[in-house]
PDB file of N, CA and C in Angstrom:
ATOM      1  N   UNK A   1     -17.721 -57.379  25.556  1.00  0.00           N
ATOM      2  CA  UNK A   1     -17.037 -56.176  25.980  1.00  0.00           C
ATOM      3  C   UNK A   1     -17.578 -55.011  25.149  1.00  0.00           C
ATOM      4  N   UNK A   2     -18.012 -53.852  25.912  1.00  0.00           N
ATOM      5  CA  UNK A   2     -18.581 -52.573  25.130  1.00  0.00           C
ATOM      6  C   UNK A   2     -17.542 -51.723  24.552  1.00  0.00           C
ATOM      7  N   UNK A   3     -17.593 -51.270  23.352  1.00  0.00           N
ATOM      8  CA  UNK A   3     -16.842 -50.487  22.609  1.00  0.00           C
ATOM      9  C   UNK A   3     -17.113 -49.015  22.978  1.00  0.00           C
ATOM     10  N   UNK A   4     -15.760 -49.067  23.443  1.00  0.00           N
ATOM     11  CA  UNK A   4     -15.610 -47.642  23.893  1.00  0.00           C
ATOM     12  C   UNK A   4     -14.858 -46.737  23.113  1.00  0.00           C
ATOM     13  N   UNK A   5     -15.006 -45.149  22.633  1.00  0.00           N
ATOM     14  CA  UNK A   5     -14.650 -44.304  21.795  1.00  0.00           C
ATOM     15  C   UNK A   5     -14.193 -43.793  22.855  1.00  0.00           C
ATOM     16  N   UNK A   6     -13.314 -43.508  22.719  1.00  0.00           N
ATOM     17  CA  UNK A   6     -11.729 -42.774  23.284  1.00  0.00           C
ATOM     18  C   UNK A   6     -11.958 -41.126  23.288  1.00  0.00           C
ATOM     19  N   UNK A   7     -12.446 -40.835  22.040  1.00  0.00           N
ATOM     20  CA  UNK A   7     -13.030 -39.142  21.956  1.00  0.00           C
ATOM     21  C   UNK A   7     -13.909 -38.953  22.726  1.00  0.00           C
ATOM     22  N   UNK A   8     -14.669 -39.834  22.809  1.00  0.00           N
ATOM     23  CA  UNK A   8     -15.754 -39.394  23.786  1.00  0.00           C
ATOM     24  C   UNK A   8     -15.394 -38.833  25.050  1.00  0.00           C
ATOM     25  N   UNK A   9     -14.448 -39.440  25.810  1.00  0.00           N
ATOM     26  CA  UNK A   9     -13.748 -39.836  26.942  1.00  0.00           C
ATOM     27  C   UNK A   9     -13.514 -38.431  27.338  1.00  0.00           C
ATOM     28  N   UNK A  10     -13.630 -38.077  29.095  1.00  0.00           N
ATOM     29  CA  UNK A  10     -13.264 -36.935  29.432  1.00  0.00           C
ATOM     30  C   UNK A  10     -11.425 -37.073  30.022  1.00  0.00           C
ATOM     31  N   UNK A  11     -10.647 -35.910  30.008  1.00  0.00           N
ATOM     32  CA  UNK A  11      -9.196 -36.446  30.387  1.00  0.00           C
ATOM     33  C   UNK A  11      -9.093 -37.282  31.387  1.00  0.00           C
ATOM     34  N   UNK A  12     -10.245 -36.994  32.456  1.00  0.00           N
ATOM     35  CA  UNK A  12     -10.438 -37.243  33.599  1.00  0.00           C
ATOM     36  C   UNK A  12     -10.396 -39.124  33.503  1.00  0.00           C
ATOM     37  N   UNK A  13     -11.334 -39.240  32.935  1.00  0.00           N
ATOM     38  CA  UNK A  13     -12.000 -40.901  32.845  1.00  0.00           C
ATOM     39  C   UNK A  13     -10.570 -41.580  31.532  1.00  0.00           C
ATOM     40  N   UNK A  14      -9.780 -41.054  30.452  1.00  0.00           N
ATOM     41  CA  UNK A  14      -8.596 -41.639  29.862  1.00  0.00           C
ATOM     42  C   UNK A  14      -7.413 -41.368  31.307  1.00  0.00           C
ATOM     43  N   UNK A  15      -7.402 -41.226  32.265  1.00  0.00           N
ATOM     44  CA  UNK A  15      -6.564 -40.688  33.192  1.00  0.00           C
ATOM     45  C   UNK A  15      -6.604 -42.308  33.647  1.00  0.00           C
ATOM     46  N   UNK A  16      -7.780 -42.351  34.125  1.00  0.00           N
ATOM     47  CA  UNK A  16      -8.181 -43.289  35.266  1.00  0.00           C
ATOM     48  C   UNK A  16      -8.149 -44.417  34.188  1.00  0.00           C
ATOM     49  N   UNK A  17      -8.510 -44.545  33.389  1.00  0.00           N
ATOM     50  CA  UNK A  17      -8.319 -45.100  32.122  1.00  0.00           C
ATOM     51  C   UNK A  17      -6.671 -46.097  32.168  1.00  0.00           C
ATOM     52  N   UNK A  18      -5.965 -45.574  32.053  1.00  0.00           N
ATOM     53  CA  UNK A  18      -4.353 -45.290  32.029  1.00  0.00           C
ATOM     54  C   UNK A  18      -3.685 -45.656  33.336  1.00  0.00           C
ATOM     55  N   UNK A  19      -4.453 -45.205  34.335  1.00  0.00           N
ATOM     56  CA  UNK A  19      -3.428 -45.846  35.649  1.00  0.00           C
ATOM     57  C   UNK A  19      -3.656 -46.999  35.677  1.00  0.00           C
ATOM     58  N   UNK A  20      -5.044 -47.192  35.687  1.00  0.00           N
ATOM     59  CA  UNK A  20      -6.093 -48.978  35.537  1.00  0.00           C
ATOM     60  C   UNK A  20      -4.812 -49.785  35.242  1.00  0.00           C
ATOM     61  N   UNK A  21      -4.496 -49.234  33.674  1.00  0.00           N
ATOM     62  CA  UNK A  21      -3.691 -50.331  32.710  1.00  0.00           C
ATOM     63  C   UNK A  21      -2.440 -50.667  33.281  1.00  0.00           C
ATOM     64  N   UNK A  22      -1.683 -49.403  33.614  1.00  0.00           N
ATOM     65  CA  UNK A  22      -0.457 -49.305  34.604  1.00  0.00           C
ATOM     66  C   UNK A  22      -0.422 -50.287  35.745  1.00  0.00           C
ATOM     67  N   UNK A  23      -1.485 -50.124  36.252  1.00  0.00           N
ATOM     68  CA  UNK A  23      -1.471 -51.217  37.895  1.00  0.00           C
ATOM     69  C   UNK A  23      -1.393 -52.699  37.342  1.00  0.00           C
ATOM     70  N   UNK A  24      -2.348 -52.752  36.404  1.00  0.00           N
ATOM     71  CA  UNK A  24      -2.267 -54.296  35.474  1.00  0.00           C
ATOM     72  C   UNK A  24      -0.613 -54.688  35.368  1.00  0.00           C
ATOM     73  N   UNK A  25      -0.016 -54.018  34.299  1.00  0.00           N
ATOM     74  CA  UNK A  25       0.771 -54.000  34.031  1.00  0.00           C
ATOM     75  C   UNK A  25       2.168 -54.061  34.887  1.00  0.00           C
ATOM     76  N   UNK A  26       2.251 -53.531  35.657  1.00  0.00           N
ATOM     77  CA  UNK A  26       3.201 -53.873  37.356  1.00  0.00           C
ATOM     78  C   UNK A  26       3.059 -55.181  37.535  1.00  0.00           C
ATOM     79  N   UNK A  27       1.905 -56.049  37.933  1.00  0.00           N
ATOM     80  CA  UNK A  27       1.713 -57.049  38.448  1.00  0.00           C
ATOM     81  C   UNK A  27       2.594 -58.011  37.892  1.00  0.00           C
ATOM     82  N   UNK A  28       2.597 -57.715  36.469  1.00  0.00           N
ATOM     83  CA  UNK A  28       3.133 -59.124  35.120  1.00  0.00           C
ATOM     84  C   UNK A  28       4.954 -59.303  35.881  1.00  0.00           C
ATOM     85  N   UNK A  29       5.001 -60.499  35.870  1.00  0.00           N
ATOM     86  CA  UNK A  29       6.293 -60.902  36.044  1.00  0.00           C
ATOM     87  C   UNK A  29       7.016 -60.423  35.108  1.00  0.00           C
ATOM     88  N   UNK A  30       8.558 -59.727  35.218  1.00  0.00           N
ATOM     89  CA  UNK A  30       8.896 -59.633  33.580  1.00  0.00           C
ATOM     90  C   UNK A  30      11.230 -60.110  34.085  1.00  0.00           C
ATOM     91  N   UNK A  31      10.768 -60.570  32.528  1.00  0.00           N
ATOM     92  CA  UNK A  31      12.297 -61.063  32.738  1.00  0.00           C
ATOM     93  C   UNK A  31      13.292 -60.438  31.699  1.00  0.00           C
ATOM     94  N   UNK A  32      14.598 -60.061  32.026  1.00  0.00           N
ATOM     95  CA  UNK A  32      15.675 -59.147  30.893  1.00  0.00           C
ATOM     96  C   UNK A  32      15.521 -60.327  29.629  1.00  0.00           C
ATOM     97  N   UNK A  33      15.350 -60.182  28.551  1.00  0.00           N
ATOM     98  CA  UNK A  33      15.399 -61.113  27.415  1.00  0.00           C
ATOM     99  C   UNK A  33      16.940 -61.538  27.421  1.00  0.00           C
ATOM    100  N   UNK A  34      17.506 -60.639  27.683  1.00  0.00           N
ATOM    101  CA  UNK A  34      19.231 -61.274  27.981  1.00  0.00           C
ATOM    102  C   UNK A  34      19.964 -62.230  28.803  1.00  0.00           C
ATOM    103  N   UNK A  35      18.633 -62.511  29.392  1.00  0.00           N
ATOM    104  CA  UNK A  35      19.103 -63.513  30.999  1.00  0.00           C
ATOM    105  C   UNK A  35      18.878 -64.785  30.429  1.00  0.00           C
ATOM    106  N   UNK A  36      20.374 -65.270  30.686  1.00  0.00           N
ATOM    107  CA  UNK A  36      20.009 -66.918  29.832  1.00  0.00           C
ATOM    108  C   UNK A  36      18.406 -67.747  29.967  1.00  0.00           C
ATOM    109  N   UNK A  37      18.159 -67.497  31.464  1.00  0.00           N
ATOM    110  CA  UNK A  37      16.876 -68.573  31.935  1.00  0.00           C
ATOM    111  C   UNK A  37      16.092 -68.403  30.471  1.00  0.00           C
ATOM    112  N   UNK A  38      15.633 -66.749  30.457  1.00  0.00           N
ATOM    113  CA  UNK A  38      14.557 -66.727  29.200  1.00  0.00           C
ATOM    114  C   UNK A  38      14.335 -66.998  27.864  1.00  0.00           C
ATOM    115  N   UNK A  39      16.102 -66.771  28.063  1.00  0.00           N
ATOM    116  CA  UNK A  39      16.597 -67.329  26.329  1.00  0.00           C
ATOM    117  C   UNK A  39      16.307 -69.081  26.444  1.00  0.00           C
ATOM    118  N   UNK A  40      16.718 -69.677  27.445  1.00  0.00           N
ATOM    119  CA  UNK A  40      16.801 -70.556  27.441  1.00  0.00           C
ATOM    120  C   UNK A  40      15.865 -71.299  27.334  1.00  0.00           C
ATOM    121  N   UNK A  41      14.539 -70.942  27.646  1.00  0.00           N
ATOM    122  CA  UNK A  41      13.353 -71.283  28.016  1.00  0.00           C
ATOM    123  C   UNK A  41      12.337 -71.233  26.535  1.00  0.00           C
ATOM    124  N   UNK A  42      12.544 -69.984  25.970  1.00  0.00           N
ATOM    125  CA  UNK A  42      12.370 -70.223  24.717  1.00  0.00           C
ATOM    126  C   UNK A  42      12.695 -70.468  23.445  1.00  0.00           C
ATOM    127  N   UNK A  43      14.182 -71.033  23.891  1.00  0.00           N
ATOM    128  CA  UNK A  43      14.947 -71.728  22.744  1.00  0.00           C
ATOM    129  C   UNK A  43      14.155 -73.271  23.213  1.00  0.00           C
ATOM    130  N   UNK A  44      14.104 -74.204  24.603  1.00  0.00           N
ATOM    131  CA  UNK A  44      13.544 -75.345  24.542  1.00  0.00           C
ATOM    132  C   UNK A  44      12.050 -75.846  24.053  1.00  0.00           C
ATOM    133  N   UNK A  45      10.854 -74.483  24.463  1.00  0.00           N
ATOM    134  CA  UNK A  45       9.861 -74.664  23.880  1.00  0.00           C
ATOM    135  C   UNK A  45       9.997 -74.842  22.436  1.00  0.00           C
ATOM    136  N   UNK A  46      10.947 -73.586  21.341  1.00  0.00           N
ATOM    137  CA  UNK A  46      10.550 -74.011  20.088  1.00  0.00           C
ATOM    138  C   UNK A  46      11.446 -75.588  19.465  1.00  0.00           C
ATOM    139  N   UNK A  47      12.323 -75.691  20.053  1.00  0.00           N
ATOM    140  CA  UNK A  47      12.841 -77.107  19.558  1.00  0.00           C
ATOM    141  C   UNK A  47      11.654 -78.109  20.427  1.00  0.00           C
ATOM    142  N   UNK A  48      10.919 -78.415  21.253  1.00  0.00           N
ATOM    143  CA  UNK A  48      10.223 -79.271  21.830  1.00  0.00           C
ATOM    144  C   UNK A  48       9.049 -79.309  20.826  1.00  0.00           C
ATOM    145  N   UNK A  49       8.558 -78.206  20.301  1.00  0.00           N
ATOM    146  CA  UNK A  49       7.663 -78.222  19.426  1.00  0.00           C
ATOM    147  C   UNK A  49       7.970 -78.383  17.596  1.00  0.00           C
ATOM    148  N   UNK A  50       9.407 -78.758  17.588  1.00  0.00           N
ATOM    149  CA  UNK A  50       9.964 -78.636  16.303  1.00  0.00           C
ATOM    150  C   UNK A  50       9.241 -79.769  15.370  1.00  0.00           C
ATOM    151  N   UNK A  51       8.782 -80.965  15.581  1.00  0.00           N
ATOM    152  CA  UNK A  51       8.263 -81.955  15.171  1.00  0.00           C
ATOM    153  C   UNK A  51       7.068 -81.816  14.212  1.00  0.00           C
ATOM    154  N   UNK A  52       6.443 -80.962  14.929  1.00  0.00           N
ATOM    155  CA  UNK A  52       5.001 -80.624  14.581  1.00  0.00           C
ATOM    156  C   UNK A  52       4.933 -79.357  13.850  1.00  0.00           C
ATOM    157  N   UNK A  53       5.671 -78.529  14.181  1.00  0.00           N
ATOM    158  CA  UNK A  53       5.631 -77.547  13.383  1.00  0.00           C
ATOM    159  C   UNK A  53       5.628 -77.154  12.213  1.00  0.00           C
ATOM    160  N   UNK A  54       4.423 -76.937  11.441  1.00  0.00           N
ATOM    161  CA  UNK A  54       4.278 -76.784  10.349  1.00  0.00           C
ATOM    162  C   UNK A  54       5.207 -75.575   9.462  1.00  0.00           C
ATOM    163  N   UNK A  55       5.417 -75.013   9.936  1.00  0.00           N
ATOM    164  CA  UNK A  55       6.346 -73.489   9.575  1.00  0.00           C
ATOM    165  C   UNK A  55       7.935 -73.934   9.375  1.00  0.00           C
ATOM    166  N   UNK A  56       8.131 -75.356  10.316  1.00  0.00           N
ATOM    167  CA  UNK A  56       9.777 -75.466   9.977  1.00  0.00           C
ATOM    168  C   UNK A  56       9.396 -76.885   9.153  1.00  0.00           C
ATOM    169  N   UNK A  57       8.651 -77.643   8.927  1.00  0.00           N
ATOM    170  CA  UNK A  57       9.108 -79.021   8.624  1.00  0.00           C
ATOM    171  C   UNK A  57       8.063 -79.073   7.191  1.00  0.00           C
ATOM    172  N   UNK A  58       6.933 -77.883   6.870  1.00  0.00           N
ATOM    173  CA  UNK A  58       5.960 -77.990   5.681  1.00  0.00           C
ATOM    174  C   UNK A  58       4.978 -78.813   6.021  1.00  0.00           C
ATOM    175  N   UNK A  59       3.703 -78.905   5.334  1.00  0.00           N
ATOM    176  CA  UNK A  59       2.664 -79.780   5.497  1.00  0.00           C
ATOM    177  C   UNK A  59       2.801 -81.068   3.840  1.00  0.00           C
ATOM    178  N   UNK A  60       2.709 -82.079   4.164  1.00  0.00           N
ATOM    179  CA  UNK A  60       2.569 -83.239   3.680  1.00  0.00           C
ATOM    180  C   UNK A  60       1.617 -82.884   2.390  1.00  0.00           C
ATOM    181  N   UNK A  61       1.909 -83.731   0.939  1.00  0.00           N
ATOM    182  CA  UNK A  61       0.998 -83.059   0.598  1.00  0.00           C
ATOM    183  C   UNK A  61       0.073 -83.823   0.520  1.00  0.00           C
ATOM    184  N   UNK A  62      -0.741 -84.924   1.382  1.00  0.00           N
ATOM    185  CA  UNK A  62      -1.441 -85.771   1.300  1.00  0.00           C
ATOM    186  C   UNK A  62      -2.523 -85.002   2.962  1.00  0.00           C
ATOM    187  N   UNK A  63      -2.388 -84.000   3.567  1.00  0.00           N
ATOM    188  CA  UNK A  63      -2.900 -83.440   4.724  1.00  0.00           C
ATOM    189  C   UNK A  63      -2.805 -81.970   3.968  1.00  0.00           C
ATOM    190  N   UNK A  64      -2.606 -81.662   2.944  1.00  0.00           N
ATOM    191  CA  UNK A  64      -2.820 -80.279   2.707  1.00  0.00           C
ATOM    192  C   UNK A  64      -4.488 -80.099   1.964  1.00  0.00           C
ATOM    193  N   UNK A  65      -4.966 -79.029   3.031  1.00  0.00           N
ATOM    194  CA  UNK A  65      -6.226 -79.088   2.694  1.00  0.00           C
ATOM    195  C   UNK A  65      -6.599 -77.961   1.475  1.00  0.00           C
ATOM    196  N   UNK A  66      -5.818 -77.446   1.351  1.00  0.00           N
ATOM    197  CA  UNK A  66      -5.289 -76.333  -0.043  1.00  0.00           C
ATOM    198  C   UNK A  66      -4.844 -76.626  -1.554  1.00  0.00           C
ATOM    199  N   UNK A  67      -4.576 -78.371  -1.432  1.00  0.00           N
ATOM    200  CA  UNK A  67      -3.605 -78.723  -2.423  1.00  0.00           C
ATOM    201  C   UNK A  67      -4.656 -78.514  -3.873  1.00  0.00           C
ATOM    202  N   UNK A  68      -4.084 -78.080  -4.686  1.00  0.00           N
ATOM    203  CA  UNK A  68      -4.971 -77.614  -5.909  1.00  0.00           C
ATOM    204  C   UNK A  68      -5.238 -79.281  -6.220  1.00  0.00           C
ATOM    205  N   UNK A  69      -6.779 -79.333  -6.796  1.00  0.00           N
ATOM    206  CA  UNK A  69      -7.335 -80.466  -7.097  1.00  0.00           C
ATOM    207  C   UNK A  69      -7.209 -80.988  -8.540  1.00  0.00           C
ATOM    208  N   UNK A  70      -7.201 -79.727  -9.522  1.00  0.00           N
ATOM    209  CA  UNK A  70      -7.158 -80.151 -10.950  1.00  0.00           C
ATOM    210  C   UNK A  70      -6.983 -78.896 -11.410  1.00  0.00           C
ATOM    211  N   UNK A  71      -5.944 -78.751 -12.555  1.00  0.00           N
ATOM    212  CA  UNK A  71      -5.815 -77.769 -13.308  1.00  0.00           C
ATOM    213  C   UNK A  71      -6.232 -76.172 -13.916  1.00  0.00           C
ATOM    214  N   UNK A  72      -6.212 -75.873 -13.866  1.00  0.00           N
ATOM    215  CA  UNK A  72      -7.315 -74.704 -14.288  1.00  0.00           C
ATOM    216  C   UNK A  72      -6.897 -74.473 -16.068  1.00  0.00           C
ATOM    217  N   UNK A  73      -8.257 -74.348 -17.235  1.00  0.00           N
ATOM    218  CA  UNK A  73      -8.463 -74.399 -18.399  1.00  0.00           C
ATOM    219  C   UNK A  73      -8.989 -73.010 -18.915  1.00  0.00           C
ATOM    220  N   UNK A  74      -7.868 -72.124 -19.637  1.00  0.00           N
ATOM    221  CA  UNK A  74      -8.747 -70.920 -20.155  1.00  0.00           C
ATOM    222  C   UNK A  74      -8.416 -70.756 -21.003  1.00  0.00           C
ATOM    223  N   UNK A  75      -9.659 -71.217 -22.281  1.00  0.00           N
ATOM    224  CA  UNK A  75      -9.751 -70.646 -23.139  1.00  0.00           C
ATOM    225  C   UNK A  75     -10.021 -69.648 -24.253  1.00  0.00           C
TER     226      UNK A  75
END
């Protein structure tokens, strides 16, 4: 993807720029975060994934690839 500078840009072409994103953006399904389904939906993914999850359950320290190996000496 080419890097595009925004200054460069005439209003004209950030215009067209901007609706582009807009039309994208319409398409996306979107749901009230308040509506049980969604709550619900991502309360079951993170308990379905609770097992594995390193963030709720820690890594072992026999699989930690970080675990300090030996001491550090300064004299």
């Amino acid at each position: 993807m080419p890097f595009i500078n925004i200054d460069d840009l005439t209003d004209k072409d950030k215009a067209v720029m901007e609706v582009n994103q807009l039309k994208t953006e319409m398409k996306l399904e979107r749901w009230l975060v308040s509506t049980s389904k969604c709550c619900e939906e991502i309360k079951d993914y993170i308990q379905a994934a609770e097992e594995e999850d390193t963030l709720v359950k820690g890594i072992s320290e026999e699989k930690n690839p970080f675990k300090e190996k030996g001491g550090c000496v300064v004299c």
